[in-house]
PDB file of N, CA and C in Angstrom:
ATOM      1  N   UNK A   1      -6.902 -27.048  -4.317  1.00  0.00           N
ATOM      2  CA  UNK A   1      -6.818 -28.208  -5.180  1.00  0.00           C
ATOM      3  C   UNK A   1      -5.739 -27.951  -6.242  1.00  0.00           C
ATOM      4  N   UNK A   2      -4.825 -28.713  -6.459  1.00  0.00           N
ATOM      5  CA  UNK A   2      -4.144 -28.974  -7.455  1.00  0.00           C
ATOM      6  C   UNK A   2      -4.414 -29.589  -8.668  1.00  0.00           C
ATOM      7  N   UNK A   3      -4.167 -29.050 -10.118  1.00  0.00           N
ATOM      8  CA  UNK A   3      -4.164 -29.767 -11.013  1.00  0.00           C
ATOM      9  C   UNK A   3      -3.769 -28.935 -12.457  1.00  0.00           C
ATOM     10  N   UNK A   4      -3.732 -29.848 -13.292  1.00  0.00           N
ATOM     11  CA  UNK A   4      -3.355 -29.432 -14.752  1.00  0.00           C
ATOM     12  C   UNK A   4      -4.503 -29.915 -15.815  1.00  0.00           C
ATOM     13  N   UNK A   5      -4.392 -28.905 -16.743  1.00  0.00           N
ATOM     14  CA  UNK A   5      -5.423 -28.976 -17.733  1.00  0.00           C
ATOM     15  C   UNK A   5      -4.309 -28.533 -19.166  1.00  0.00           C
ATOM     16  N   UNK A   6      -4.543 -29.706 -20.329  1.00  0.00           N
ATOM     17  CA  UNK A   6      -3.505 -29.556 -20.977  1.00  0.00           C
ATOM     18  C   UNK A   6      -4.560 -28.739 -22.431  1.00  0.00           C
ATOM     19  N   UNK A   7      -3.879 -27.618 -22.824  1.00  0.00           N
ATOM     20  CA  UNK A   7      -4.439 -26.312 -23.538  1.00  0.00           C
ATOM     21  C   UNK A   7      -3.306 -27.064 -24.931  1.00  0.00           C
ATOM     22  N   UNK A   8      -4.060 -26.876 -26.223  1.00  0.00           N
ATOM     23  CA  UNK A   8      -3.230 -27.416 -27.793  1.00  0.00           C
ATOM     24  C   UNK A   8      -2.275 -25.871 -28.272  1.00  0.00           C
ATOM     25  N   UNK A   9      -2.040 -25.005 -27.891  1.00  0.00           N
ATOM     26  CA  UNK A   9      -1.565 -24.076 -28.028  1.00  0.00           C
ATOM     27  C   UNK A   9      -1.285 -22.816 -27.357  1.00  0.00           C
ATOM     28  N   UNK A  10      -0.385 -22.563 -27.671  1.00  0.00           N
ATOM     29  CA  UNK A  10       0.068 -21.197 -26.471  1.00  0.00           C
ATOM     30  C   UNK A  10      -0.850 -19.668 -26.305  1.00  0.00           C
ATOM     31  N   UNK A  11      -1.881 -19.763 -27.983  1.00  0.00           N
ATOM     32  CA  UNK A  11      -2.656 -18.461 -27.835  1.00  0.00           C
ATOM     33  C   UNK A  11      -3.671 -18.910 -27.077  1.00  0.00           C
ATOM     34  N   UNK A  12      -4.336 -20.517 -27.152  1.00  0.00           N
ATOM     35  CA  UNK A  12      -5.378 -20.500 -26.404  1.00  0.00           C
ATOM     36  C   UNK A  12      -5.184 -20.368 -24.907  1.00  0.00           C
ATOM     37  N   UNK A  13      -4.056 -20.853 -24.432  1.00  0.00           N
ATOM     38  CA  UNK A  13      -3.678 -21.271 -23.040  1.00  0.00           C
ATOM     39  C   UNK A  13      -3.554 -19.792 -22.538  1.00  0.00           C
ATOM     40  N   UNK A  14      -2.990 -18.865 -23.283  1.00  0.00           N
ATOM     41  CA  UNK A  14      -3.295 -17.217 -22.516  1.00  0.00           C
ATOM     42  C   UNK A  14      -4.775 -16.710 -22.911  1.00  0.00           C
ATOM     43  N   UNK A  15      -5.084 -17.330 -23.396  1.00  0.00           N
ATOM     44  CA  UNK A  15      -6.828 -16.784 -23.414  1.00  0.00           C
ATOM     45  C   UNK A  15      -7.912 -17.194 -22.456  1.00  0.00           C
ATOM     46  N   UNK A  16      -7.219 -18.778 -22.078  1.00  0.00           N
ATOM     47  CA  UNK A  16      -7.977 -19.068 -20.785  1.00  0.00           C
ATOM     48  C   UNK A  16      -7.491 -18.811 -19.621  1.00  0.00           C
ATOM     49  N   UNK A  17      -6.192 -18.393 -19.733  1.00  0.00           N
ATOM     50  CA  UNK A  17      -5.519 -18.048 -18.187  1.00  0.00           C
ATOM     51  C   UNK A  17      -6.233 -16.342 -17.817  1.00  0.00           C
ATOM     52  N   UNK A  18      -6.522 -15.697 -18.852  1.00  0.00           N
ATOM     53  CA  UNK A  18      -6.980 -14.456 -18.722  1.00  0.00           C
ATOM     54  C   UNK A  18      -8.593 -14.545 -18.825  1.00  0.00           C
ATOM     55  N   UNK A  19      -9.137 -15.350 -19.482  1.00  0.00           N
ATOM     56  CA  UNK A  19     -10.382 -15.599 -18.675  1.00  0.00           C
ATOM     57  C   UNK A  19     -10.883 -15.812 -17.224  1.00  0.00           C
ATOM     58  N   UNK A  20     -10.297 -16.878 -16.903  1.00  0.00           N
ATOM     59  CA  UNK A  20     -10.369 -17.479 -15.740  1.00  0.00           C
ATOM     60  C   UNK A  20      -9.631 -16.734 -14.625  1.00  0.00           C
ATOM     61  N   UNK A  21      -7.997 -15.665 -14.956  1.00  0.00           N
ATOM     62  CA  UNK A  21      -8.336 -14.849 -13.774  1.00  0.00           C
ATOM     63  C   UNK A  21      -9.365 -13.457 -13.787  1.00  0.00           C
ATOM     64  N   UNK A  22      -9.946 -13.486 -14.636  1.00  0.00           N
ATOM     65  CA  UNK A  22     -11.545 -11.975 -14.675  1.00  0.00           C
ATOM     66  C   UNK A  22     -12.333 -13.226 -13.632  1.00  0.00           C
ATOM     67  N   UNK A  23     -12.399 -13.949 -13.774  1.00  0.00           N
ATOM     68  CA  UNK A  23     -12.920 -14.818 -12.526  1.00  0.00           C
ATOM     69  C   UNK A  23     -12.698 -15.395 -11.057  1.00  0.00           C
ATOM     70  N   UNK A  24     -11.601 -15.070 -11.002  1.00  0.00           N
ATOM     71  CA  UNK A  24     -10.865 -14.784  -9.591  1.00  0.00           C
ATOM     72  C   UNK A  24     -10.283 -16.092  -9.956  1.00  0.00           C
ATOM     73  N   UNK A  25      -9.741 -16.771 -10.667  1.00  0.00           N
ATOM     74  CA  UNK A  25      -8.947 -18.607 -10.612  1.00  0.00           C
ATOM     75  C   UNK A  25      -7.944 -18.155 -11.264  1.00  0.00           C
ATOM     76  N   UNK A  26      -6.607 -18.207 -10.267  1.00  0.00           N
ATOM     77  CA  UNK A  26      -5.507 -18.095 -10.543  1.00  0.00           C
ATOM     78  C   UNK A  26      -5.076 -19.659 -11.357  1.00  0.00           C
ATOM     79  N   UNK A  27      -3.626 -19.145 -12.032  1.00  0.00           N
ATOM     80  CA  UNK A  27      -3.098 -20.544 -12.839  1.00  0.00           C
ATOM     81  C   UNK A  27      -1.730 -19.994 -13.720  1.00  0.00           C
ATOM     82  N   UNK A  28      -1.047 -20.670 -13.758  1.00  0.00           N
ATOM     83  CA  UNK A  28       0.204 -20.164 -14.625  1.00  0.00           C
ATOM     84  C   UNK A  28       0.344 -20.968 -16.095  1.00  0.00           C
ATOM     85  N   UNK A  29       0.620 -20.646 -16.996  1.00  0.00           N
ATOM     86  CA  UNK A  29       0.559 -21.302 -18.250  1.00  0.00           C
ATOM     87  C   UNK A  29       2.351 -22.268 -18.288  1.00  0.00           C
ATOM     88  N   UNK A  30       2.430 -22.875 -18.694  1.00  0.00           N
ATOM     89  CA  UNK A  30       3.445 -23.956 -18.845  1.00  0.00           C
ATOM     90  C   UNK A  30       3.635 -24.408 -19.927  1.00  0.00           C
ATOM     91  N   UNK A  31       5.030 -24.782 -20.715  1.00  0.00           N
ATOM     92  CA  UNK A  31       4.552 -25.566 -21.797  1.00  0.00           C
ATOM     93  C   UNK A  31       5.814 -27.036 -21.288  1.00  0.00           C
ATOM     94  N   UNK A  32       4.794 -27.607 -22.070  1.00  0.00           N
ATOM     95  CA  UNK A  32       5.562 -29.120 -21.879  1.00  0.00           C
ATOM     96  C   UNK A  32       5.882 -29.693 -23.499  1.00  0.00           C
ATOM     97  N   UNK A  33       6.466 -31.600 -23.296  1.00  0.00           N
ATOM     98  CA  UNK A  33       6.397 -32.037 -24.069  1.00  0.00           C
ATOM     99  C   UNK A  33       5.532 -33.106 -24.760  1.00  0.00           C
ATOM    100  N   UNK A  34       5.569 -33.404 -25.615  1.00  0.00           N
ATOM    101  CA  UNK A  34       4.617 -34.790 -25.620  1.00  0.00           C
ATOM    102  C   UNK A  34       5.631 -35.944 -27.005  1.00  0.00           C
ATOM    103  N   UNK A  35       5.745 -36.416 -26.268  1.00  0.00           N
ATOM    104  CA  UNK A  35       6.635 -37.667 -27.091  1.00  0.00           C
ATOM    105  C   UNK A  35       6.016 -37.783 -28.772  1.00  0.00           C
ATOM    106  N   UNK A  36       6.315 -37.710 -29.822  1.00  0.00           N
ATOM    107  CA  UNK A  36       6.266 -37.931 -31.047  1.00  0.00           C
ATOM    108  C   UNK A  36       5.286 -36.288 -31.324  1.00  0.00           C
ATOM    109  N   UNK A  37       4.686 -35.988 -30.522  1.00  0.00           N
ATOM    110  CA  UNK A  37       3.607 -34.736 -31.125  1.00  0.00           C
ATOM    111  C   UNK A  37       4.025 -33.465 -30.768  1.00  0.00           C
ATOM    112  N   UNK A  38       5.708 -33.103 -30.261  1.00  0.00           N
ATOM    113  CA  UNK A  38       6.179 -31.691 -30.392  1.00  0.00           C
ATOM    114  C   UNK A  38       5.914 -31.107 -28.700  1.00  0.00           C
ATOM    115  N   UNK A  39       5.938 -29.921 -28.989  1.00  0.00           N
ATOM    116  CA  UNK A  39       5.483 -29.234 -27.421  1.00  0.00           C
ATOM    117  C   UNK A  39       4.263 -28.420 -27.536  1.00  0.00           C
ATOM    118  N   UNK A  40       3.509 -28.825 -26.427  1.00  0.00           N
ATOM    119  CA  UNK A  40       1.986 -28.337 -25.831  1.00  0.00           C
ATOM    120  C   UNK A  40       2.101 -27.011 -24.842  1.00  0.00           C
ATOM    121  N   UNK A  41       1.258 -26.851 -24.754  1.00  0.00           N
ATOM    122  CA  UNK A  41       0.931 -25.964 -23.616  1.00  0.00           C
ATOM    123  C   UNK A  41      -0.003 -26.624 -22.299  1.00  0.00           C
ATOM    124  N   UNK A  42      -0.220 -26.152 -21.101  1.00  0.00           N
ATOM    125  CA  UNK A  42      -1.164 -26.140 -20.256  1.00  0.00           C
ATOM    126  C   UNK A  42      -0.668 -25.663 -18.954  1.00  0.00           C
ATOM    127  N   UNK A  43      -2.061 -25.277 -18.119  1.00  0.00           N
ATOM    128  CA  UNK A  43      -2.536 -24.280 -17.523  1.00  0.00           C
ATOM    129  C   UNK A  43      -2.464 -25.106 -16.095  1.00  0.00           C
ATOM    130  N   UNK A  44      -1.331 -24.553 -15.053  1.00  0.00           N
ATOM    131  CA  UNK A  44      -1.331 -25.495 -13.692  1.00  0.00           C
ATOM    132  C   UNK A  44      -1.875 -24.889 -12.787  1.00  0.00           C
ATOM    133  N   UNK A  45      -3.079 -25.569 -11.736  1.00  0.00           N
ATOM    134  CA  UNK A  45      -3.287 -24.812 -10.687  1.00  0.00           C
ATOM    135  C   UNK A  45      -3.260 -25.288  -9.435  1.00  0.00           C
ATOM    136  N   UNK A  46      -2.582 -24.269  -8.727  1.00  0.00           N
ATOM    137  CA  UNK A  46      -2.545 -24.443  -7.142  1.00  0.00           C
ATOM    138  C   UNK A  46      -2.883 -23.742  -6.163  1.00  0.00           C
ATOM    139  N   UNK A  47      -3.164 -24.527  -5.181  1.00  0.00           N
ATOM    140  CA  UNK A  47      -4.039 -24.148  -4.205  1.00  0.00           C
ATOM    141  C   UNK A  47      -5.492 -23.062  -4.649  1.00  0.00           C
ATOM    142  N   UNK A  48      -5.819 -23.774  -5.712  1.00  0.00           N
ATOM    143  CA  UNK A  48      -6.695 -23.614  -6.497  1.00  0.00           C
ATOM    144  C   UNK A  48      -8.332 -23.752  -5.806  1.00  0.00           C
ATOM    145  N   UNK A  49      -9.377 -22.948  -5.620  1.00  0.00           N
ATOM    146  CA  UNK A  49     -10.386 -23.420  -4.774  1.00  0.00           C
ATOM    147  C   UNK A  49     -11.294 -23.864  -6.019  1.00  0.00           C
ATOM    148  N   UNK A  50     -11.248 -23.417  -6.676  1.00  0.00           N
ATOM    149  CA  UNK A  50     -11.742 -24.171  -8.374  1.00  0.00           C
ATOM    150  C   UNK A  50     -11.318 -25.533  -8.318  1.00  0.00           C
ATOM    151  N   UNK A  51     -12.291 -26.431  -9.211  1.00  0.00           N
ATOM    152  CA  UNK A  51     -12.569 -27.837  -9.335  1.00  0.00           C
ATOM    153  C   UNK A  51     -11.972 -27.775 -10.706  1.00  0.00           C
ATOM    154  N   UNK A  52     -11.431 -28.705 -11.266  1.00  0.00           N
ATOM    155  CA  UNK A  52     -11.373 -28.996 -12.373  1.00  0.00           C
ATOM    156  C   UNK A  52     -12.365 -29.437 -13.701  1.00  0.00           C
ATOM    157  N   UNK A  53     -13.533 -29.785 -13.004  1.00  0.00           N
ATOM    158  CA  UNK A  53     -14.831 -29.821 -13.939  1.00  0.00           C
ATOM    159  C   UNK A  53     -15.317 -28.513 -13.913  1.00  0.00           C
ATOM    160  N   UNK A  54     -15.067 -27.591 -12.898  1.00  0.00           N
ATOM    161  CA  UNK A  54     -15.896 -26.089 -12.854  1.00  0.00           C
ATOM    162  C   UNK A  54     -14.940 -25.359 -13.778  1.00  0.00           C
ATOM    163  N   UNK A  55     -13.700 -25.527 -14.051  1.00  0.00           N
ATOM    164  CA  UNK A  55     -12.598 -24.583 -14.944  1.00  0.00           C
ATOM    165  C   UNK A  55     -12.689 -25.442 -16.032  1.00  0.00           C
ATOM    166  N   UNK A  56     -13.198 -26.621 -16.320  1.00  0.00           N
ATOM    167  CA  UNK A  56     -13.560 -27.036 -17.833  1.00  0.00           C
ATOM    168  C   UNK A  56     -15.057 -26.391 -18.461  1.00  0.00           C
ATOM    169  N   UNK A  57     -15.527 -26.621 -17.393  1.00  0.00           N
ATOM    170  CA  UNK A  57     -16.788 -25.847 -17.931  1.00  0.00           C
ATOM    171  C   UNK A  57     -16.767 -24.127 -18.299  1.00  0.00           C
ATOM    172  N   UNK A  58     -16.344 -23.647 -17.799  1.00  0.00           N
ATOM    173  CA  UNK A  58     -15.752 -21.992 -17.834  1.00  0.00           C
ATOM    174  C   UNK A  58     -14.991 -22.056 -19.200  1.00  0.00           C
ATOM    175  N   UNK A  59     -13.921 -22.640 -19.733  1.00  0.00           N
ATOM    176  CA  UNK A  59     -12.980 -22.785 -21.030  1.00  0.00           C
ATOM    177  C   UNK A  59     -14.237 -22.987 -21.892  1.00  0.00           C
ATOM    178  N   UNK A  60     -14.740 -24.292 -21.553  1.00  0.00           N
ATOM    179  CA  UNK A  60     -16.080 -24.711 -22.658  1.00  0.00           C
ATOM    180  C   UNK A  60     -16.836 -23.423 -23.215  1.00  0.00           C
ATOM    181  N   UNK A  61     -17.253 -22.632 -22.085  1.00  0.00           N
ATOM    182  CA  UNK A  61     -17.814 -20.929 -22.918  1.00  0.00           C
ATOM    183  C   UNK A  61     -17.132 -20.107 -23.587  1.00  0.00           C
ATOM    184  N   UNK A  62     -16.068 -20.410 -23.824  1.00  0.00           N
ATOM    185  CA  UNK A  62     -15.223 -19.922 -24.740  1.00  0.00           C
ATOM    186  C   UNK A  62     -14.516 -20.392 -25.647  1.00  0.00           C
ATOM    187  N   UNK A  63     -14.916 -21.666 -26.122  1.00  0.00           N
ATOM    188  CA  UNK A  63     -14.349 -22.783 -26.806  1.00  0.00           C
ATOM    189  C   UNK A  63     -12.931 -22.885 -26.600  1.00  0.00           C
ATOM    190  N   UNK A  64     -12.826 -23.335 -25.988  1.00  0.00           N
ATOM    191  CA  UNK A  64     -11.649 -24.204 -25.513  1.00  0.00           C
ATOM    192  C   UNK A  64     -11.841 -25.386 -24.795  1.00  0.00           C
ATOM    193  N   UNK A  65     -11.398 -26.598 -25.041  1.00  0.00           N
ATOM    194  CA  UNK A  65     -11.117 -28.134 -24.518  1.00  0.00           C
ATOM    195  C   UNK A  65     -10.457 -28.314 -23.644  1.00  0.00           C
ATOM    196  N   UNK A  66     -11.194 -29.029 -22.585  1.00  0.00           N
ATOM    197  CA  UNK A  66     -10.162 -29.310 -21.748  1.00  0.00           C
ATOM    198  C   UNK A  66      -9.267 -30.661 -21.889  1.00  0.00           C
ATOM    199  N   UNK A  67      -7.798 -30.947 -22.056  1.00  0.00           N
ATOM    200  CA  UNK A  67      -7.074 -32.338 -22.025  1.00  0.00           C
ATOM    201  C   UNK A  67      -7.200 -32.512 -23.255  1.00  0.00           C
ATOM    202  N   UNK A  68      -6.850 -31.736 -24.062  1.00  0.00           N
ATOM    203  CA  UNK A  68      -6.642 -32.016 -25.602  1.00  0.00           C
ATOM    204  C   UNK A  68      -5.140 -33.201 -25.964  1.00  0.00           C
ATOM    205  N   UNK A  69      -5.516 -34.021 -26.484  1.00  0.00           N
ATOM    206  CA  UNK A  69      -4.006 -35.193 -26.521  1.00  0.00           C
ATOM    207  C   UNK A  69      -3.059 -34.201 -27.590  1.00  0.00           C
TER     208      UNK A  69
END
């Protein structure tokens, strides 16, 4: 499965990429832009066997949001 989960900063986005691979879910951190609000971070995954509600829930135990605007 493919997808993106957008992380508000670059320390959190390596805190969940290193969570989540101690869990076997690979993902590469990225940063993008966002029109008027600067540049973001987030976390892309491919060929990902992780769901995107199962890797929100995993961030959630560690406080982190998933799709922060």
């Amino acid at each position: 499965m493919n997808f993106i989960i957008k992380i508000k900063s670059f320390t959190a986005a390596q805190k969940a990429r290193s969570y989540l691979q101690k869990r076997g879910i690979s993902c590469i951190v990225e940063r993008n832009t966002t029109r008027g609000r600067g540049c973001g971070f987030s976390l892309r995954f491919t060929n990902s066997r992780a769901e995107k509600a199962e890797v929100c829930a995993l961030l959630g135990e560690i406080g982190i949001s998933c799709d922060i605007p």
